[in-house]
PDB file of N, CA and C in Angstrom:
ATOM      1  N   UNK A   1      85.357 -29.920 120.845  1.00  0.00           N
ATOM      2  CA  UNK A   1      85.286 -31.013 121.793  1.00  0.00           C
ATOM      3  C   UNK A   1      84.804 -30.535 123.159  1.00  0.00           C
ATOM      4  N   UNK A   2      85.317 -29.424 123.528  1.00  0.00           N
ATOM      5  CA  UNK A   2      84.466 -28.647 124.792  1.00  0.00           C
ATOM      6  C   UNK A   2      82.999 -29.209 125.099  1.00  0.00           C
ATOM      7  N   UNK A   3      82.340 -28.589 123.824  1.00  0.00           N
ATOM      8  CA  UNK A   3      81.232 -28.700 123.803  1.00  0.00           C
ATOM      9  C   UNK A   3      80.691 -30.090 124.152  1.00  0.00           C
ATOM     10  N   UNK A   4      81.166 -30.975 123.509  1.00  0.00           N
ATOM     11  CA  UNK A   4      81.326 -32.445 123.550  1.00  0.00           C
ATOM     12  C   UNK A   4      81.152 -32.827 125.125  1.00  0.00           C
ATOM     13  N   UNK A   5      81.880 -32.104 126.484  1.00  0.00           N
ATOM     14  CA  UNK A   5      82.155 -32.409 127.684  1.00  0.00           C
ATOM     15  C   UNK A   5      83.744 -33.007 127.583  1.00  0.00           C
ATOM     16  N   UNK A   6      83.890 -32.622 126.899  1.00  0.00           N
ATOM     17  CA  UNK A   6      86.027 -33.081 126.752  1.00  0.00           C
ATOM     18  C   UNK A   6      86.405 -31.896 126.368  1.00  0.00           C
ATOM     19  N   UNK A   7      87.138 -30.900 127.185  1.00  0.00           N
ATOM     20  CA  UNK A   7      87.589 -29.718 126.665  1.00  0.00           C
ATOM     21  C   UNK A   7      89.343 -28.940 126.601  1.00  0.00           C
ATOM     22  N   UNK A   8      89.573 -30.193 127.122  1.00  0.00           N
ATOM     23  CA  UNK A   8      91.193 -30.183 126.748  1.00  0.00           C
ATOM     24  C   UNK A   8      91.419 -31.268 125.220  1.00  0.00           C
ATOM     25  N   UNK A   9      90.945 -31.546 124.586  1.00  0.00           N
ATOM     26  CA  UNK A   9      90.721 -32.440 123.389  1.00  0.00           C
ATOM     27  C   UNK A   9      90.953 -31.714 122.213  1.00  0.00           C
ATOM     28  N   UNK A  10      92.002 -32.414 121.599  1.00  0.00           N
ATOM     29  CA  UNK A  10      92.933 -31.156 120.254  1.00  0.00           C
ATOM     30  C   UNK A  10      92.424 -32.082 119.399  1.00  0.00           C
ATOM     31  N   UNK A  11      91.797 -33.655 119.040  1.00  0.00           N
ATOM     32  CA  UNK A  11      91.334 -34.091 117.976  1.00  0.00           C
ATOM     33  C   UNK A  11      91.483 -35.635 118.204  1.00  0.00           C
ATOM     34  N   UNK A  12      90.909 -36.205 117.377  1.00  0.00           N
ATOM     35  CA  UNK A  12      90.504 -37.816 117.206  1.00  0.00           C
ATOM     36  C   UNK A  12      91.631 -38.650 116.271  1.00  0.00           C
ATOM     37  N   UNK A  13      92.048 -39.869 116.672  1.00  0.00           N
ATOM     38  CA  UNK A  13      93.211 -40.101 115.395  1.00  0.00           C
ATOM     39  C   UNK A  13      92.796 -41.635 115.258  1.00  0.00           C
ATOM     40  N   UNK A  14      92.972 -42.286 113.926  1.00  0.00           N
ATOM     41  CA  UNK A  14      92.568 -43.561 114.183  1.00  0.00           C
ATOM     42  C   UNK A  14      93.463 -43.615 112.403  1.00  0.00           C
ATOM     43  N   UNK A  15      93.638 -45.039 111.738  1.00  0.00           N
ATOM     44  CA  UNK A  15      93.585 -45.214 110.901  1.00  0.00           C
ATOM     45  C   UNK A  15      92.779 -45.840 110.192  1.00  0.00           C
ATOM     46  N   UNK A  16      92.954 -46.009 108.504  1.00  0.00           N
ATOM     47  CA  UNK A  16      91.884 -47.080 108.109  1.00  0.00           C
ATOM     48  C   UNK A  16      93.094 -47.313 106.794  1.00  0.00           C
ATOM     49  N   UNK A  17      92.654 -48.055 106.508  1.00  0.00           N
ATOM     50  CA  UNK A  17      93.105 -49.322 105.060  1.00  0.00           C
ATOM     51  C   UNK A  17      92.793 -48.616 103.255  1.00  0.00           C
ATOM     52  N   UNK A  18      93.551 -48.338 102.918  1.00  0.00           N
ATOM     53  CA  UNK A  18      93.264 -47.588 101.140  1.00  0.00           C
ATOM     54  C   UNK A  18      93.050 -48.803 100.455  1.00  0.00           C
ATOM     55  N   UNK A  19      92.126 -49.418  99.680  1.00  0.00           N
ATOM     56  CA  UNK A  19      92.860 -50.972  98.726  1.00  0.00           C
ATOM     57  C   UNK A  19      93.817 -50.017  97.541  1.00  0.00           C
ATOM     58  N   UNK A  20      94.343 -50.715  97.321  1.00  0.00           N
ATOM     59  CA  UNK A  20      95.754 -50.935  96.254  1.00  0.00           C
ATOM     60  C   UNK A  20      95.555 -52.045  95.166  1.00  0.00           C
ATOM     61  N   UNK A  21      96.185 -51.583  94.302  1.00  0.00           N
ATOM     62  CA  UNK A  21      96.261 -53.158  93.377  1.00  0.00           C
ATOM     63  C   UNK A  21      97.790 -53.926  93.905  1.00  0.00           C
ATOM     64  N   UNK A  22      97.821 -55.209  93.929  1.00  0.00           N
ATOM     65  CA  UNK A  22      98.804 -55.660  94.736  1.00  0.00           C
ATOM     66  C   UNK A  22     100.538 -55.141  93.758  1.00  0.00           C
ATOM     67  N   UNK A  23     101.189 -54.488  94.468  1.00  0.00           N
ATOM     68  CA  UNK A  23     102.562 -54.317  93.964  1.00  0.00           C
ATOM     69  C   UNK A  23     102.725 -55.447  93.348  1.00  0.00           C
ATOM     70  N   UNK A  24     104.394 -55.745  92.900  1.00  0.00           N
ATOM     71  CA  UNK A  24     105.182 -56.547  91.759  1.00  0.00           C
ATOM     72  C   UNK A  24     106.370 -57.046  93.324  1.00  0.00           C
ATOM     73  N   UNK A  25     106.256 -55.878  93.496  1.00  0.00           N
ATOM     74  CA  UNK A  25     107.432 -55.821  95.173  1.00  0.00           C
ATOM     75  C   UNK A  25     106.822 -56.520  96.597  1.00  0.00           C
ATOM     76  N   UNK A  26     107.517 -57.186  97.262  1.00  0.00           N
ATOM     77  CA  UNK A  26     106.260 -57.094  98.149  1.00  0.00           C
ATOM     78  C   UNK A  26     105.641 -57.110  98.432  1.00  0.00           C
ATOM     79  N   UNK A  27     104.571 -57.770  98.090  1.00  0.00           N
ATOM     80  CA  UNK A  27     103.011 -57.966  97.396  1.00  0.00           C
ATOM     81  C   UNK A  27     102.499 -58.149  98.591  1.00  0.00           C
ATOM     82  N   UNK A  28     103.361 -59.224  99.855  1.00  0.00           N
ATOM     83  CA  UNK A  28     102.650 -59.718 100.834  1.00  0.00           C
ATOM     84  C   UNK A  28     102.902 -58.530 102.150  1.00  0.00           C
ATOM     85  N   UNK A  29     103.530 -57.727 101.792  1.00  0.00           N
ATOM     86  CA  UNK A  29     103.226 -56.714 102.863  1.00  0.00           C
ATOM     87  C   UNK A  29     102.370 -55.712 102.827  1.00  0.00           C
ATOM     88  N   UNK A  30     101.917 -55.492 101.463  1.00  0.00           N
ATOM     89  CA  UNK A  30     100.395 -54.991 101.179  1.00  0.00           C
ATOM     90  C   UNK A  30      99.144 -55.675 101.345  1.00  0.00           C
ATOM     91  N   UNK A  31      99.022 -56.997 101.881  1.00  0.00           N
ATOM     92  CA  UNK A  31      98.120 -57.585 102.339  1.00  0.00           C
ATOM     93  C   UNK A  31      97.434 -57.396 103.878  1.00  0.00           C
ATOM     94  N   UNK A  32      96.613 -56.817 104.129  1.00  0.00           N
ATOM     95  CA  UNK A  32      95.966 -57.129 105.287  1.00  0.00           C
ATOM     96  C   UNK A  32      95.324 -57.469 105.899  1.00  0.00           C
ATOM     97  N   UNK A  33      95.282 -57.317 107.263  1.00  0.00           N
ATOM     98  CA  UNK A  33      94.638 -58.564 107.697  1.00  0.00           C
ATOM     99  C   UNK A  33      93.032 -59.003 107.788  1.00  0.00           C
ATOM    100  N   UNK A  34      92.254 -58.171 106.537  1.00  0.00           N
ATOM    101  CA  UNK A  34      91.002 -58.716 106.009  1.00  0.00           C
ATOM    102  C   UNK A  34      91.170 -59.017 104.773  1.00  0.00           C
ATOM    103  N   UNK A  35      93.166 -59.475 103.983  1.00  0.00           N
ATOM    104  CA  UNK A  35      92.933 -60.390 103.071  1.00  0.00           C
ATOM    105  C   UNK A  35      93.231 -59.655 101.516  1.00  0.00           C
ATOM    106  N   UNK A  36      93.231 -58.023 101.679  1.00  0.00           N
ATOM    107  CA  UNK A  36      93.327 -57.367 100.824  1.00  0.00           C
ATOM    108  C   UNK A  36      94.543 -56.610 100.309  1.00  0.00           C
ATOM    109  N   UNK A  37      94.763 -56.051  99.383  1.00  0.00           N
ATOM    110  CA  UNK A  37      96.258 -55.309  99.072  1.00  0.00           C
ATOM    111  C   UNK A  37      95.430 -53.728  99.899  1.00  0.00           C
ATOM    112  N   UNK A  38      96.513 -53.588 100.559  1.00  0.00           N
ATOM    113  CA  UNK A  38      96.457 -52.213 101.193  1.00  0.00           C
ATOM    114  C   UNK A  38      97.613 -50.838 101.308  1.00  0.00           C
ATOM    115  N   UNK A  39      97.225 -49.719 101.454  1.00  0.00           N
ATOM    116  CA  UNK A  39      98.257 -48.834 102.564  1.00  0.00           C
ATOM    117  C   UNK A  39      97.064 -48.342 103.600  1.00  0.00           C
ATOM    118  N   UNK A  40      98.020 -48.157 104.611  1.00  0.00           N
ATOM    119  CA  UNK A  40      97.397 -47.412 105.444  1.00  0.00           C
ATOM    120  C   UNK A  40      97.775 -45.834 105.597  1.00  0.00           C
ATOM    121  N   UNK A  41      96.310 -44.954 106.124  1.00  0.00           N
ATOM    122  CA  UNK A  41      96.248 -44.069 106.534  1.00  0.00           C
ATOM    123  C   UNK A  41      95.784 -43.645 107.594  1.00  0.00           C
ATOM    124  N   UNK A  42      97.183 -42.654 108.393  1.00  0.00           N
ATOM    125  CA  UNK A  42      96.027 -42.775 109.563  1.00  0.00           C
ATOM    126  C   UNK A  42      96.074 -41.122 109.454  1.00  0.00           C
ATOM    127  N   UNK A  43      94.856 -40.543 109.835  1.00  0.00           N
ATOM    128  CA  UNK A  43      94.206 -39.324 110.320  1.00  0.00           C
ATOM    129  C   UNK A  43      94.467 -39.227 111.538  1.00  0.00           C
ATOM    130  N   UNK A  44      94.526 -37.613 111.536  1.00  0.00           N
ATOM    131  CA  UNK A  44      94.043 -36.554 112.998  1.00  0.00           C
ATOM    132  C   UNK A  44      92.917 -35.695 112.718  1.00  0.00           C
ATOM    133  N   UNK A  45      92.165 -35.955 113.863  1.00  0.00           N
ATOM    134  CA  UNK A  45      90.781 -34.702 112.725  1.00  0.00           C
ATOM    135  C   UNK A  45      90.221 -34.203 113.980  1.00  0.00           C
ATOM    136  N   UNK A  46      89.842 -32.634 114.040  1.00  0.00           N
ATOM    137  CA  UNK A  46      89.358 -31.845 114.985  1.00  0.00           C
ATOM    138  C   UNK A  46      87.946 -31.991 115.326  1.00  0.00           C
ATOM    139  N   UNK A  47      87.546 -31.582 115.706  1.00  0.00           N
ATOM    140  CA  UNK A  47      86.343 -31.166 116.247  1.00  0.00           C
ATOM    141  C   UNK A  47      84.807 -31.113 115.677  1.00  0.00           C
ATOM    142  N   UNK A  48      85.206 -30.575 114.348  1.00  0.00           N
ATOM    143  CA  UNK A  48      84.663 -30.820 113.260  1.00  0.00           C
ATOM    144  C   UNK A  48      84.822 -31.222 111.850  1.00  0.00           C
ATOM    145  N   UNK A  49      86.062 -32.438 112.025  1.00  0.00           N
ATOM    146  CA  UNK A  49      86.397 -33.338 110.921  1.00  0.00           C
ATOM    147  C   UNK A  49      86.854 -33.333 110.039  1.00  0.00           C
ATOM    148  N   UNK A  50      87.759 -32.116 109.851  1.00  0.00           N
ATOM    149  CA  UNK A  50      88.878 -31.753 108.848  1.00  0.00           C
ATOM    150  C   UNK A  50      89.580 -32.424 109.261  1.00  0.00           C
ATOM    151  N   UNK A  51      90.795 -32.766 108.412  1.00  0.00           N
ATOM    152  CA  UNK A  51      92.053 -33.470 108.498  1.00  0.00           C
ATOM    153  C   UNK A  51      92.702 -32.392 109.326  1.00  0.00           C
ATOM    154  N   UNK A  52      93.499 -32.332 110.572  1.00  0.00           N
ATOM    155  CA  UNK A  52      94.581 -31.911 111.109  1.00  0.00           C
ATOM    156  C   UNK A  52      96.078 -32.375 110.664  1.00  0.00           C
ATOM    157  N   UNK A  53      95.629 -33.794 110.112  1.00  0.00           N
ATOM    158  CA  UNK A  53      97.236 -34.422 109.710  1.00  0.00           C
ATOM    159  C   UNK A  53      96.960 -35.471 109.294  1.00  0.00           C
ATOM    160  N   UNK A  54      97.638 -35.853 108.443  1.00  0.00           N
ATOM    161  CA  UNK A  54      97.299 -37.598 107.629  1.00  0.00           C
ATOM    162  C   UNK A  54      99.076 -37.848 107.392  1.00  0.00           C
ATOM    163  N   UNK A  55      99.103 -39.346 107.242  1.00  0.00           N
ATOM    164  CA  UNK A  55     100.095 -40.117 106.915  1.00  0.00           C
ATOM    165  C   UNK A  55      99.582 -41.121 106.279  1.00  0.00           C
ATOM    166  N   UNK A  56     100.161 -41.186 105.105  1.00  0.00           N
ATOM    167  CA  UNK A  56      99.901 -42.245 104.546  1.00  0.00           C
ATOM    168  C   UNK A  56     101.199 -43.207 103.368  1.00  0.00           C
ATOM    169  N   UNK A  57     101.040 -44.456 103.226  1.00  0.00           N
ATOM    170  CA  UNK A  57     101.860 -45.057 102.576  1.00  0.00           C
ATOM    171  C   UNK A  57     102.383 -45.956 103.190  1.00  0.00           C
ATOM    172  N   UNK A  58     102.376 -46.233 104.606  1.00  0.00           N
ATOM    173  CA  UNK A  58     102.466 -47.767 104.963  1.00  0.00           C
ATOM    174  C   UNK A  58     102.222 -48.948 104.301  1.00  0.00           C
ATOM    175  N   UNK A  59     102.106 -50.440 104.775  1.00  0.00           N
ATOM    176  CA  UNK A  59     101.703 -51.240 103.492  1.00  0.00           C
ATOM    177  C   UNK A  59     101.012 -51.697 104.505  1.00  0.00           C
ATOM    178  N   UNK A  60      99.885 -51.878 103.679  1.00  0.00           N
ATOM    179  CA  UNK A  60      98.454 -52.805 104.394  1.00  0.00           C
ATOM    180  C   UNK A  60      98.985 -53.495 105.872  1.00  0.00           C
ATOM    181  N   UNK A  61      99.759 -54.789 106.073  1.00  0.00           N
ATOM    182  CA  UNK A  61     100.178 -55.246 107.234  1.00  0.00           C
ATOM    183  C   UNK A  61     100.507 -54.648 108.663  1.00  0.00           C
ATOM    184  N   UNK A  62     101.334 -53.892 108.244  1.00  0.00           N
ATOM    185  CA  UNK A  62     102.127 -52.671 109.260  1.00  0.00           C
ATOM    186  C   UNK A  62     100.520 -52.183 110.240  1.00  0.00           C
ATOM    187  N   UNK A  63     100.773 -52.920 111.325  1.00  0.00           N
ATOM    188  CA  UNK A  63      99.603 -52.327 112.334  1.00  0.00           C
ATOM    189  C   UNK A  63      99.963 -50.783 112.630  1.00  0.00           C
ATOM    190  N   UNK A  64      99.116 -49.911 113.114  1.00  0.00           N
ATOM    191  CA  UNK A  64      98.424 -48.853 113.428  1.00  0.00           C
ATOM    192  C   UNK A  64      99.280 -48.130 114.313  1.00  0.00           C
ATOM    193  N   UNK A  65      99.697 -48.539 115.910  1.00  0.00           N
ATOM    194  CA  UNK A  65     100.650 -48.382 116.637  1.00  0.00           C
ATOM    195  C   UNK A  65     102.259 -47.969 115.951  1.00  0.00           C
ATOM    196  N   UNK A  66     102.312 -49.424 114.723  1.00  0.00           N
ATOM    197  CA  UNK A  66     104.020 -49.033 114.270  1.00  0.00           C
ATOM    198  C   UNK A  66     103.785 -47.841 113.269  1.00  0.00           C
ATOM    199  N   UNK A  67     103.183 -47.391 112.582  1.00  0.00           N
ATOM    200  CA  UNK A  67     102.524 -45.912 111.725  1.00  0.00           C
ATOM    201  C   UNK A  67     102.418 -45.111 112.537  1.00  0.00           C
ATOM    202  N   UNK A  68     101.653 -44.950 113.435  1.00  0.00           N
ATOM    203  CA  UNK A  68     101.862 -44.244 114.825  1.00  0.00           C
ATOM    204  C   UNK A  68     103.214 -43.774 115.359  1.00  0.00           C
ATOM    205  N   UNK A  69     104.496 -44.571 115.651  1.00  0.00           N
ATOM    206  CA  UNK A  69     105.068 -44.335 116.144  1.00  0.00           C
ATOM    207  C   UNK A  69     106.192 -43.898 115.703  1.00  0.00           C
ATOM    208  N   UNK A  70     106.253 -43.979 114.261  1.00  0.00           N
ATOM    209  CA  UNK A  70     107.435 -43.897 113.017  1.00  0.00           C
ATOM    210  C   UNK A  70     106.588 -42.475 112.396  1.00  0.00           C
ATOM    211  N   UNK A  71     105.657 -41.792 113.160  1.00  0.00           N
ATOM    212  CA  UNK A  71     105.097 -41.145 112.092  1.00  0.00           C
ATOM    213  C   UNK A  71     105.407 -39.410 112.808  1.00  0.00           C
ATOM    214  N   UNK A  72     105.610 -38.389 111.908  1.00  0.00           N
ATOM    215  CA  UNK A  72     106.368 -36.618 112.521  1.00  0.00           C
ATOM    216  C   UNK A  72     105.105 -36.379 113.522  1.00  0.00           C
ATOM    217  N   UNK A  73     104.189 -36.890 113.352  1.00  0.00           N
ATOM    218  CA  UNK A  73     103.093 -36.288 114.290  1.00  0.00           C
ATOM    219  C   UNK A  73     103.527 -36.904 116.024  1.00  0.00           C
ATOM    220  N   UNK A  74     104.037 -38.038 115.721  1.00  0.00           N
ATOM    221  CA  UNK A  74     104.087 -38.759 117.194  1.00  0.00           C
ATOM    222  C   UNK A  74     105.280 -38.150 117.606  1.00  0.00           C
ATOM    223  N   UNK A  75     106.548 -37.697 116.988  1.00  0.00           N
ATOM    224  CA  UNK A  75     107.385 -37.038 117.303  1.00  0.00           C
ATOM    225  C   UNK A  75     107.100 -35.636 118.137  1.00  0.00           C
ATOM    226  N   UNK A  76     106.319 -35.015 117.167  1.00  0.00           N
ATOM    227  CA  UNK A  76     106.059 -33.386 117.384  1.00  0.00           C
ATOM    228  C   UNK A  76     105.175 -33.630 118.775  1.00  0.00           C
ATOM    229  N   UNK A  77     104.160 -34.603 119.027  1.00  0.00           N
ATOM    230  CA  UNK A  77     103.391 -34.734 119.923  1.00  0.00           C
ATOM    231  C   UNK A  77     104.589 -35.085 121.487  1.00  0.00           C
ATOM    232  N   UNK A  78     105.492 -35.998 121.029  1.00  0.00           N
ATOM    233  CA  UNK A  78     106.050 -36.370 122.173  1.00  0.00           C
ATOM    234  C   UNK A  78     107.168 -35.146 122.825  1.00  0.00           C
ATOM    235  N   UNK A  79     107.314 -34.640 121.838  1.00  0.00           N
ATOM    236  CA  UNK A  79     108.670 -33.078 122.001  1.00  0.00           C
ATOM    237  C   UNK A  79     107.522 -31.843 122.740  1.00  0.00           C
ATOM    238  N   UNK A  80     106.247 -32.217 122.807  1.00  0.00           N
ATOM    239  CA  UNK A  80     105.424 -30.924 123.550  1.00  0.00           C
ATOM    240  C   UNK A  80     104.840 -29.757 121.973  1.00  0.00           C
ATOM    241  N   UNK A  81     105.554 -30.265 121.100  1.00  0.00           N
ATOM    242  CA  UNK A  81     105.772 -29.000 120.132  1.00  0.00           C
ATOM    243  C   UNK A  81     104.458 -29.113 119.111  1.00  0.00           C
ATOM    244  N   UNK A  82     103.231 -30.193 118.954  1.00  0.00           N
ATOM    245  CA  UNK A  82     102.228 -30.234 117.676  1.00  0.00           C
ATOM    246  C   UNK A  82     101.175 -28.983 118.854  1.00  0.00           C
ATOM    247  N   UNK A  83     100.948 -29.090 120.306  1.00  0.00           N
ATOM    248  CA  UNK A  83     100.091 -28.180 120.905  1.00  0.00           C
ATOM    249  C   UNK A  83     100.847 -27.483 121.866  1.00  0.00           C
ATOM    250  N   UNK A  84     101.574 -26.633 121.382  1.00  0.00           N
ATOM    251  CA  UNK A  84     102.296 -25.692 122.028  1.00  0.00           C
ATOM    252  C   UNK A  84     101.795 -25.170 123.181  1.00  0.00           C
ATOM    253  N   UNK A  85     102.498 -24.724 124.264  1.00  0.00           N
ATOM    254  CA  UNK A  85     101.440 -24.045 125.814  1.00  0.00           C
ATOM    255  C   UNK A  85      99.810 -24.617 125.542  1.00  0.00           C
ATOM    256  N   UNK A  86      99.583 -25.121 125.068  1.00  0.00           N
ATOM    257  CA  UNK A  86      98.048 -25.023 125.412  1.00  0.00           C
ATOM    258  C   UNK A  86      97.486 -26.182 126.863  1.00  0.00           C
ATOM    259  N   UNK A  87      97.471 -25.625 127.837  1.00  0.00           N
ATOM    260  CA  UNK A  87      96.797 -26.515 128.788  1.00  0.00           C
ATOM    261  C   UNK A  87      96.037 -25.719 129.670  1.00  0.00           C
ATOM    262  N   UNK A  88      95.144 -26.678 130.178  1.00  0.00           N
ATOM    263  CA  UNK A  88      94.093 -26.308 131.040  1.00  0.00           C
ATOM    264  C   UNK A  88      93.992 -26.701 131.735  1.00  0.00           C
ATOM    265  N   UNK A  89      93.659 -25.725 133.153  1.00  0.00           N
ATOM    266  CA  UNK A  89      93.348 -25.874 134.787  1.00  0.00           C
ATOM    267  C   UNK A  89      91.964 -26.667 135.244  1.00  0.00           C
ATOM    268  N   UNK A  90      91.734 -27.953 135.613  1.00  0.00           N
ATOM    269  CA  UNK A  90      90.395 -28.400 136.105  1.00  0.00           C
ATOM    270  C   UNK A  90      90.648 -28.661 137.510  1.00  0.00           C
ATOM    271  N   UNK A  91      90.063 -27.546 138.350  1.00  0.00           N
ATOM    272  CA  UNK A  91      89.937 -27.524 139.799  1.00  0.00           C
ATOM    273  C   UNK A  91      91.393 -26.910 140.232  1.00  0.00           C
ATOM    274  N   UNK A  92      92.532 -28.115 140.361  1.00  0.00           N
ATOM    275  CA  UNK A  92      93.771 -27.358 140.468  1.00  0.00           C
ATOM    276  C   UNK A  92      94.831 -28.388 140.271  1.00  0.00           C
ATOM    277  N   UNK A  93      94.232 -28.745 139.075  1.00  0.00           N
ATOM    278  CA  UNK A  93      95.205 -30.205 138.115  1.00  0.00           C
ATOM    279  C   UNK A  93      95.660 -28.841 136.494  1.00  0.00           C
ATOM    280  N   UNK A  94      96.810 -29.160 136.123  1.00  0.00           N
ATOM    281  CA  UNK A  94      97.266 -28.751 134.496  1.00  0.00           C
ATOM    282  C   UNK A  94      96.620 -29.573 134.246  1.00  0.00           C
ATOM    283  N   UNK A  95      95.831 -29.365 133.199  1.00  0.00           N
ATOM    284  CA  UNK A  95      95.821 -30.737 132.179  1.00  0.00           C
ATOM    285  C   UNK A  95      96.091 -30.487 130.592  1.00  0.00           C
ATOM    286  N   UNK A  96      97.367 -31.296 130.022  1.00  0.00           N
ATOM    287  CA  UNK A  96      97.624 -31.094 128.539  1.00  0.00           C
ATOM    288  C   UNK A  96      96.657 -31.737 127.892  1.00  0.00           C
ATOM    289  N   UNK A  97      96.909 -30.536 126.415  1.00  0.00           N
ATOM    290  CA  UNK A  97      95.859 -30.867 125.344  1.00  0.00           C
ATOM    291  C   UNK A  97      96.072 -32.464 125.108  1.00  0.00           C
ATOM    292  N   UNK A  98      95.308 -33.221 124.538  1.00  0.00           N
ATOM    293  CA  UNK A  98      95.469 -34.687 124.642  1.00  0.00           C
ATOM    294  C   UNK A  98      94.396 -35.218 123.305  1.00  0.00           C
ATOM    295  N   UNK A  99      94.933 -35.756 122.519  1.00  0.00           N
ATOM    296  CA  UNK A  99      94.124 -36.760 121.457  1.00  0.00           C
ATOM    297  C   UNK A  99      93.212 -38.222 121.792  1.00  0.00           C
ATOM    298  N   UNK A 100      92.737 -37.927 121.092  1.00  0.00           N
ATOM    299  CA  UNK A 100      91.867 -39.803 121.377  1.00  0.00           C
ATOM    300  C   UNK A 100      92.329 -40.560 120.436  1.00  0.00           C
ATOM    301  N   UNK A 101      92.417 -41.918 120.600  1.00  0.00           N
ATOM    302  CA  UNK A 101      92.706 -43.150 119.891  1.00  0.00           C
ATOM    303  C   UNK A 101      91.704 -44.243 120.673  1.00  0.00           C
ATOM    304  N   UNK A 102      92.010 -45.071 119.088  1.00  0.00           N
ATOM    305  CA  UNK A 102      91.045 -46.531 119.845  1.00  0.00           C
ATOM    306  C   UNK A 102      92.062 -46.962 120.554  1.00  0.00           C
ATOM    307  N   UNK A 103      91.868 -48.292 121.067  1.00  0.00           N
ATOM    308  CA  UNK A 103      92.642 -49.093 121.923  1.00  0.00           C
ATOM    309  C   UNK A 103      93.738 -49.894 121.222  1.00  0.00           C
ATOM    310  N   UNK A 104      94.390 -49.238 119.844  1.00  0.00           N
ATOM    311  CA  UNK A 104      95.784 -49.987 119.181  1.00  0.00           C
ATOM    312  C   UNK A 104      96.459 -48.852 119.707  1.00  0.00           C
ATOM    313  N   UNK A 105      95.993 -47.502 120.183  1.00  0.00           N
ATOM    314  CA  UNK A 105      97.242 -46.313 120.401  1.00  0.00           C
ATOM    315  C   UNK A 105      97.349 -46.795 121.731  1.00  0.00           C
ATOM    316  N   UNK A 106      99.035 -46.629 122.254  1.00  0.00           N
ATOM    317  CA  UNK A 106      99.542 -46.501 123.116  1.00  0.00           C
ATOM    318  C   UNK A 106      98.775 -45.444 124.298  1.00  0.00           C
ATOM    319  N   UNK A 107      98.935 -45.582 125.543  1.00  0.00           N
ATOM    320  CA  UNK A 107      98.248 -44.712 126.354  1.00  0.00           C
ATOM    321  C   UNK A 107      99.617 -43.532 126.393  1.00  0.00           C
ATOM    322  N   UNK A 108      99.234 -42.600 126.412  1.00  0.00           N
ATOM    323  CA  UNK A 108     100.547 -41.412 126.708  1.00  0.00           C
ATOM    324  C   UNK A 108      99.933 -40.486 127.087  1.00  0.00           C
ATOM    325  N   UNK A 109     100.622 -39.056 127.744  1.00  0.00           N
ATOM    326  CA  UNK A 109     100.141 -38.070 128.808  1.00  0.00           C
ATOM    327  C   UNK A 109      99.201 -37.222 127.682  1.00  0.00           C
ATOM    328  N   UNK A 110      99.651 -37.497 126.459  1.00  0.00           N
ATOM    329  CA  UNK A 110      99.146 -36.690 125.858  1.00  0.00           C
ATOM    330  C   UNK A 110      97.975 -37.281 124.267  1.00  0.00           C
ATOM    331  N   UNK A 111      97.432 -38.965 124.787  1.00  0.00           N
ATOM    332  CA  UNK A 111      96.972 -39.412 124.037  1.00  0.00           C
ATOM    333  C   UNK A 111      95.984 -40.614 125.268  1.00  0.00           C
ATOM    334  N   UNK A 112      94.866 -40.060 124.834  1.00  0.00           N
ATOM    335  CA  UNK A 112      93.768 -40.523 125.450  1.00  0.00           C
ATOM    336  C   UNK A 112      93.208 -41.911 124.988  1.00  0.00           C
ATOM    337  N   UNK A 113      93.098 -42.911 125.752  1.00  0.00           N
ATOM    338  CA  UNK A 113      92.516 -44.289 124.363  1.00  0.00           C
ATOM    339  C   UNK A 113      91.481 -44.167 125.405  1.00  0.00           C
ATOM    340  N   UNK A 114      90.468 -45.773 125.162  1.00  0.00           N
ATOM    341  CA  UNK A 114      89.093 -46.343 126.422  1.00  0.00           C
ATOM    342  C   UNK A 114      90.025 -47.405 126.815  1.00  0.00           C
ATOM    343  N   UNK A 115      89.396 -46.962 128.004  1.00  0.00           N
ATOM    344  CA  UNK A 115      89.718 -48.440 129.147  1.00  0.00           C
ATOM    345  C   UNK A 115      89.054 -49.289 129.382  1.00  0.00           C
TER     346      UNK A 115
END
């Protein structure tokens, strides 16, 4: 991501939708909201697009944010502990390592969305 011109940037996170055949259980919480039986997965992926971390098994409905926030990565991220010491000096600001999200992630010190 350096390279990119973002160089405190530990990786990109977003989810997307698996189709499913609709459960027996629940059927309507595997539906989402383009209509389909789903789970969701959401990814972390570096720099060059390996998985850093996946979660998956939500049910289609369950927006992005609540997977997000129920999920060990948002934990480990909020405890300081998924990017251990890693921060960087610009001019004479710290700045922590920090992820990108679209605009369903929460803004946090350590999760970058667009404004």
């Amino acid at each position: 991501f350096a390279a990119m011109g973002f160089p405190n940037c530990g990786g990109a996170i977003d989810g997307t939708h698996i189709p499913i055949l609709g459960p027996d259980h629940q059927a309507s919480q595997y539906i989402n909201r383009k209509g389909y039986f789903s789970m969701v997965l959401q990814a972390l992926v570096d720099h060059k697009g390996p998985f850093t971390n996946i979660n998956v098994g939500w049910p289609g409905k369950v927006h992005d944010t609540l997977v997000f926030r129920n999920s060990g990565l948002f934990r480990r991220l909020q405890e300081g502990i998924y990017f251990p010491d890693q921060k960087i000096t610009v001019g004479d600001v710290e700045m922590p390592i920090v992820i990108l999200g679209d605009p369903a992630y929460p803004l946090m010190p350590w999760l970058m969305k667009p404004y």
